[in-house]
C-alpha atoms as a PDB file:
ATOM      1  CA  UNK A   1     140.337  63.819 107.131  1.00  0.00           C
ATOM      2  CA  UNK A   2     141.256  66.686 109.298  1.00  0.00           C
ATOM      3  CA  UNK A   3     139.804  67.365 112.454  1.00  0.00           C
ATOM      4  CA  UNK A   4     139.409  71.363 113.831  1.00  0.00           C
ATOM      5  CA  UNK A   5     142.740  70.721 116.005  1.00  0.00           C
ATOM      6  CA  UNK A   6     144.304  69.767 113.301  1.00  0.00           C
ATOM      7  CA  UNK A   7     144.529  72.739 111.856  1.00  0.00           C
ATOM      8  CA  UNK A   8     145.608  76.490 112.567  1.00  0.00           C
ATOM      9  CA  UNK A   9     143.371  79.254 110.794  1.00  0.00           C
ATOM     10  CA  UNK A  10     145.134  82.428 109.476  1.00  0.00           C
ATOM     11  CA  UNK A  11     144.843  85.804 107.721  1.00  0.00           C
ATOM     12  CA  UNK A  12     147.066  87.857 105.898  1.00  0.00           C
ATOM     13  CA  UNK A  13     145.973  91.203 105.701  1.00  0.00           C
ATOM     14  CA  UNK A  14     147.320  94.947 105.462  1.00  0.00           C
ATOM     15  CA  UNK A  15     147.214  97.266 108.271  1.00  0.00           C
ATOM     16  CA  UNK A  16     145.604 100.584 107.364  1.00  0.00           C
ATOM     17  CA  UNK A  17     145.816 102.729 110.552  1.00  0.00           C
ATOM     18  CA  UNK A  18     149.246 101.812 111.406  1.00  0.00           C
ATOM     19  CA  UNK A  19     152.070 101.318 109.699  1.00  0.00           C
ATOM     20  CA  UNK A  20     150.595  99.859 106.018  1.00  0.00           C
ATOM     21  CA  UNK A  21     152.883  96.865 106.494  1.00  0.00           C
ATOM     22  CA  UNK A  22     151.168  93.210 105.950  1.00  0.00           C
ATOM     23  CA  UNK A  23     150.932  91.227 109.148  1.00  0.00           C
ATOM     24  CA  UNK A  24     149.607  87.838 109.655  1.00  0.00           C
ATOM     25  CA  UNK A  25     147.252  86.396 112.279  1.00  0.00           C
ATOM     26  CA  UNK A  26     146.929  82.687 113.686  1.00  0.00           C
ATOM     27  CA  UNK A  27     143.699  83.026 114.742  1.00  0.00           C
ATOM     28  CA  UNK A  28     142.760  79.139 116.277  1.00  0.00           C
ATOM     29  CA  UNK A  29     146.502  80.386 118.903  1.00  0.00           C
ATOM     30  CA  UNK A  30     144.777  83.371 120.296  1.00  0.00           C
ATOM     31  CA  UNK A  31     145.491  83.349 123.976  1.00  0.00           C
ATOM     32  CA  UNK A  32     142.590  85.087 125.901  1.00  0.00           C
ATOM     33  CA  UNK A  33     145.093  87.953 127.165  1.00  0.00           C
ATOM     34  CA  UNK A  34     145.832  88.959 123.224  1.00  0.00           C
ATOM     35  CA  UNK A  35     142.730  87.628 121.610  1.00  0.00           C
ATOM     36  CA  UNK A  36     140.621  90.597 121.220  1.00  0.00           C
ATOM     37  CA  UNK A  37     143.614  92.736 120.157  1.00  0.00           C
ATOM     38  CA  UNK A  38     144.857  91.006 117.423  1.00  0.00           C
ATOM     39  CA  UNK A  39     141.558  90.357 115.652  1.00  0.00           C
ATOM     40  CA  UNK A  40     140.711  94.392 115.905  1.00  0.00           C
ATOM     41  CA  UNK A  41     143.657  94.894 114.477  1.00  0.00           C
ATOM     42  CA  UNK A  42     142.996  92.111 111.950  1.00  0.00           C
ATOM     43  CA  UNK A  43     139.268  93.359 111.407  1.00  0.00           C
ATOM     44  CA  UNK A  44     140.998  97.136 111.155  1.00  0.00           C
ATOM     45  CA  UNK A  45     142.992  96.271 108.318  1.00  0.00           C
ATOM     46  CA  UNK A  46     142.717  95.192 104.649  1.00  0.00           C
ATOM     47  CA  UNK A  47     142.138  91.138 103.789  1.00  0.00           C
ATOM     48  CA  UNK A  48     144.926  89.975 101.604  1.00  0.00           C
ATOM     49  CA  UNK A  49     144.440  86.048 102.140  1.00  0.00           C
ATOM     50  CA  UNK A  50     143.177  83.564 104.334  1.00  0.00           C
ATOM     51  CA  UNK A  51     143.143  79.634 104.632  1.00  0.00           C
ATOM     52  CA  UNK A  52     143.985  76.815 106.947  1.00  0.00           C
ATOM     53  CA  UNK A  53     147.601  75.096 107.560  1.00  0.00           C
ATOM     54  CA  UNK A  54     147.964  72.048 109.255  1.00  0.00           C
ATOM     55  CA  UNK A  55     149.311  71.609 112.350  1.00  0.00           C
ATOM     56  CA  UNK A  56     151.640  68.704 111.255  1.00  0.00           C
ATOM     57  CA  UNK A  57     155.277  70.785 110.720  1.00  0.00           C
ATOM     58  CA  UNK A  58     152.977  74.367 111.238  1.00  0.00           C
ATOM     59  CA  UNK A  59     156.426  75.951 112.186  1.00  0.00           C
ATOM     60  CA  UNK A  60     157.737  75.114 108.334  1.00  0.00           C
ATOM     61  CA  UNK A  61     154.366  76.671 107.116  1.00  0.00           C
ATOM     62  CA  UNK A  62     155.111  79.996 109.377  1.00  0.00           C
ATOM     63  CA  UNK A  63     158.222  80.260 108.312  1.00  0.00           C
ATOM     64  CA  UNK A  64     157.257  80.090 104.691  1.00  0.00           C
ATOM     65  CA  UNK A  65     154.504  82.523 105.400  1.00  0.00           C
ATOM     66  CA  UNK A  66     156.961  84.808 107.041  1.00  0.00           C
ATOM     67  CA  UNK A  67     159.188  84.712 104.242  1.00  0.00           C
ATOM     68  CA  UNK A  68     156.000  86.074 102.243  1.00  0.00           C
ATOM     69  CA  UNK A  69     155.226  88.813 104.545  1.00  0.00           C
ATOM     70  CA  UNK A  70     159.107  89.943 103.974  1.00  0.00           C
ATOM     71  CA  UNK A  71     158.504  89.979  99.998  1.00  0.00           C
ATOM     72  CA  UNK A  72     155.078  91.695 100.365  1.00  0.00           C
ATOM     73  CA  UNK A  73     156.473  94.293 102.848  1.00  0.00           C
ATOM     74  CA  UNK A  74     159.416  95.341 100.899  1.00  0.00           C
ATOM     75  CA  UNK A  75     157.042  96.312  97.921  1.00  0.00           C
ATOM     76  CA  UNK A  76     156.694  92.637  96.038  1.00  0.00           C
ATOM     77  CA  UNK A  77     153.373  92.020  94.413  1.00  0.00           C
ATOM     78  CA  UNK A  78     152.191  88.572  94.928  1.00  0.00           C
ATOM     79  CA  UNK A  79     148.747  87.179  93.708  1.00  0.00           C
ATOM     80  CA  UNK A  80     146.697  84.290  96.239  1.00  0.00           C
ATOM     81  CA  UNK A  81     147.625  81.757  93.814  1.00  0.00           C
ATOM     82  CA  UNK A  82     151.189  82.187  94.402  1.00  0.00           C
ATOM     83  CA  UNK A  83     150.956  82.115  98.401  1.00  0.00           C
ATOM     84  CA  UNK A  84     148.399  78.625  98.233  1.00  0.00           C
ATOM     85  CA  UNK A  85     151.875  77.533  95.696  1.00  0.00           C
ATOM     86  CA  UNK A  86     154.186  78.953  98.449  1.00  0.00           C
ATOM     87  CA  UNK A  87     152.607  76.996 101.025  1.00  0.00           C
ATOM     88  CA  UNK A  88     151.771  74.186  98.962  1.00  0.00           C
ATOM     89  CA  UNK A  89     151.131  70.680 101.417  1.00  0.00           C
ATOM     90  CA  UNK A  90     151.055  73.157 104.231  1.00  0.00           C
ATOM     91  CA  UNK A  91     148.026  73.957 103.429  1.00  0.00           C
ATOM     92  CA  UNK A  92     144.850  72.235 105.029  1.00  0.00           C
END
């Protein structure tokens, strides 16, 4: 069983008053000095996915997710079924 720390909350999402590029947000690493920022823009733009990864090897699952971003940002459709594949045991 996972406990809350063991875990880092995200969101994929679309910005819609910037640049239209897809960004990603680890919510649960917010520092207080970026915290509100990041979740306007987050709450600003358009939900693509969401979930949980754990924190066990998280910089393997950001990497992945980065490599996502890449594929969605140069014009690559991709479904949530294929991102929860991408990440696969990432995932929490």
């Amino acid at each position: 069983m996972l406990f809350e720390s063991d875990k880092v909350m995200f969101e994929i999402y679309k910005e819609t008053e910037y640049t239209g590029r897809y960004r990603v947000v680890y919510f649960t690493e917010l520092q207080d000095h970026n915290k509100e920022s990041e979740i306007n823009h987050a709450l600003a733009g358009e939900h693509f996915f969401d979930g949980f990864i754990k924190n066990f090897r998280k910089d393997e699952a950001k990497e992945i997710i980065a490599s996502l971003l890449e594929r969605l940002n140069n014009g690559e459709p991709l479904a949530a079924p294929e991102i929860e594949r991408a990440l696969g045991e990432h995932m929490a």
